[in-house]
C-alpha atoms as a PDB file:
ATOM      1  CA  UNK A   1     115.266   3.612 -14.756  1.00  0.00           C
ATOM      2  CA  UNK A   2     112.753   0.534 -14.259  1.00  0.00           C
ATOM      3  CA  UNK A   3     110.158   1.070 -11.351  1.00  0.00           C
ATOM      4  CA  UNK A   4     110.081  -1.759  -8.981  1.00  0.00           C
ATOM      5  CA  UNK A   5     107.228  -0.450  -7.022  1.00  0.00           C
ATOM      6  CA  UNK A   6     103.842   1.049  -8.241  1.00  0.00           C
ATOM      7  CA  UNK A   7     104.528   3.355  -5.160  1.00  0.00           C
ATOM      8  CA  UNK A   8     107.195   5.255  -6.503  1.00  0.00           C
ATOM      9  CA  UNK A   9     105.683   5.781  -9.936  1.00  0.00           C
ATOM     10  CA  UNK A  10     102.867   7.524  -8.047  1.00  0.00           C
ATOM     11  CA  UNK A  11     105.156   9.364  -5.958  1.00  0.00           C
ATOM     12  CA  UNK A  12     107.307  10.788  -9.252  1.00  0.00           C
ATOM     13  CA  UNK A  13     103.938  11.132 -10.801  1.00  0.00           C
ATOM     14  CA  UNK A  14     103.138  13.670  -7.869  1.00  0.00           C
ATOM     15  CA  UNK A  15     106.419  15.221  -7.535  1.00  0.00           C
ATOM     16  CA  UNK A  16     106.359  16.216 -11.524  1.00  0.00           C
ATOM     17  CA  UNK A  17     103.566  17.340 -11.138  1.00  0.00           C
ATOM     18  CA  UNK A  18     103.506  18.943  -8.263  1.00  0.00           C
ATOM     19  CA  UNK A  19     104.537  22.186  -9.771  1.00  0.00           C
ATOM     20  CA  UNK A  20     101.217  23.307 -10.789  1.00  0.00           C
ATOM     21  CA  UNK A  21      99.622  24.824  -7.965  1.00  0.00           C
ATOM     22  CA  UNK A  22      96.006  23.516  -8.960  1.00  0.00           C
ATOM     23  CA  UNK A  23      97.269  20.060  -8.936  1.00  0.00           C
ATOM     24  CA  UNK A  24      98.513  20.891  -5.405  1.00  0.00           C
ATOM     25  CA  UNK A  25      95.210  22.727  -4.149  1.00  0.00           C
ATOM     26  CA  UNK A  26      93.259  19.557  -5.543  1.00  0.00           C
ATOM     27  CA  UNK A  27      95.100  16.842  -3.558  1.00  0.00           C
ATOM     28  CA  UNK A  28      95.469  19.091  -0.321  1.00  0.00           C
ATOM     29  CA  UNK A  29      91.629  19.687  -1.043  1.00  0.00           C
ATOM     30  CA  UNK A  30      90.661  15.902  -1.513  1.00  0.00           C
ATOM     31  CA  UNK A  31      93.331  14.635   1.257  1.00  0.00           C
ATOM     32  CA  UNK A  32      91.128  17.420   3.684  1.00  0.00           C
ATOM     33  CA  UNK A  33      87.679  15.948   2.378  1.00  0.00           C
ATOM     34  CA  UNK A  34      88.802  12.233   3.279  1.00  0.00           C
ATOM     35  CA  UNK A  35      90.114  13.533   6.742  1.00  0.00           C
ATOM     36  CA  UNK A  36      86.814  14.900   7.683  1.00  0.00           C
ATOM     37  CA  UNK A  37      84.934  12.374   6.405  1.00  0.00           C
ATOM     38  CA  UNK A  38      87.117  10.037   8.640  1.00  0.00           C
ATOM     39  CA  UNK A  39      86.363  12.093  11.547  1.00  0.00           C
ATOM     40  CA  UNK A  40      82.960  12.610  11.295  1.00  0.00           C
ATOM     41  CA  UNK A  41      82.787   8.255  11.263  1.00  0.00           C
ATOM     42  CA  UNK A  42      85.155   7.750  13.974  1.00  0.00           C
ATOM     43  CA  UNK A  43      83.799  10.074  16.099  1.00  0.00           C
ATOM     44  CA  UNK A  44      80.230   9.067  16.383  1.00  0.00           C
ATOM     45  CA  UNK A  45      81.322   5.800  17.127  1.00  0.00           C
ATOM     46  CA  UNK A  46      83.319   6.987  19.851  1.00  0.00           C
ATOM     47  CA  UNK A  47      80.140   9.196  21.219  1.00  0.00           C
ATOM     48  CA  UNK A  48      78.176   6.168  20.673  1.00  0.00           C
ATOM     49  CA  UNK A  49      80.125   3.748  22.317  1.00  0.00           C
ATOM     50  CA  UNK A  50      80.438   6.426  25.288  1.00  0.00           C
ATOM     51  CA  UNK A  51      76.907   7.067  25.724  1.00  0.00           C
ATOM     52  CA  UNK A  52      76.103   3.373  26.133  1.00  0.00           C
ATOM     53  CA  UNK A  53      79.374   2.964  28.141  1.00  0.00           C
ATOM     54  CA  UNK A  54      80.967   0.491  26.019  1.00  0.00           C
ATOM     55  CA  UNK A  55      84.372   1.946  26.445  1.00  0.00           C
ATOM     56  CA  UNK A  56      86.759  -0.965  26.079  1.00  0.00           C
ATOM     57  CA  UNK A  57      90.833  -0.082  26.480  1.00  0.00           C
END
């Protein structure tokens, strides 16, 4: 079976081996870390823009 998209290699590359449960715990563990980090930046620009009420819809 040729791979037409790079996307679906990494999603078989996932799914085999995404029976070991450390592989699991590290990508739920990473995927977390990114999330927060993401937070953490979009909400103090959000408090930021509030405080100097530059709220824009």
């Amino acid at each position: 079976m040729i791979s037409k998209s790079i996307f679906s290699g990494i999603v078989f590359s996932l799914l085999h081996h995404g029976k070991n449960r450390k592989g699991i715990i590290i990508f739920g563990g990473s995927l977390l870390a990114i999330g927060f980090i993401g937070m953490l930046t979009t909400g103090s620009i959000v408090i930021q823009d509030t405080a100097n009420n530059n709220l824009t819809p």
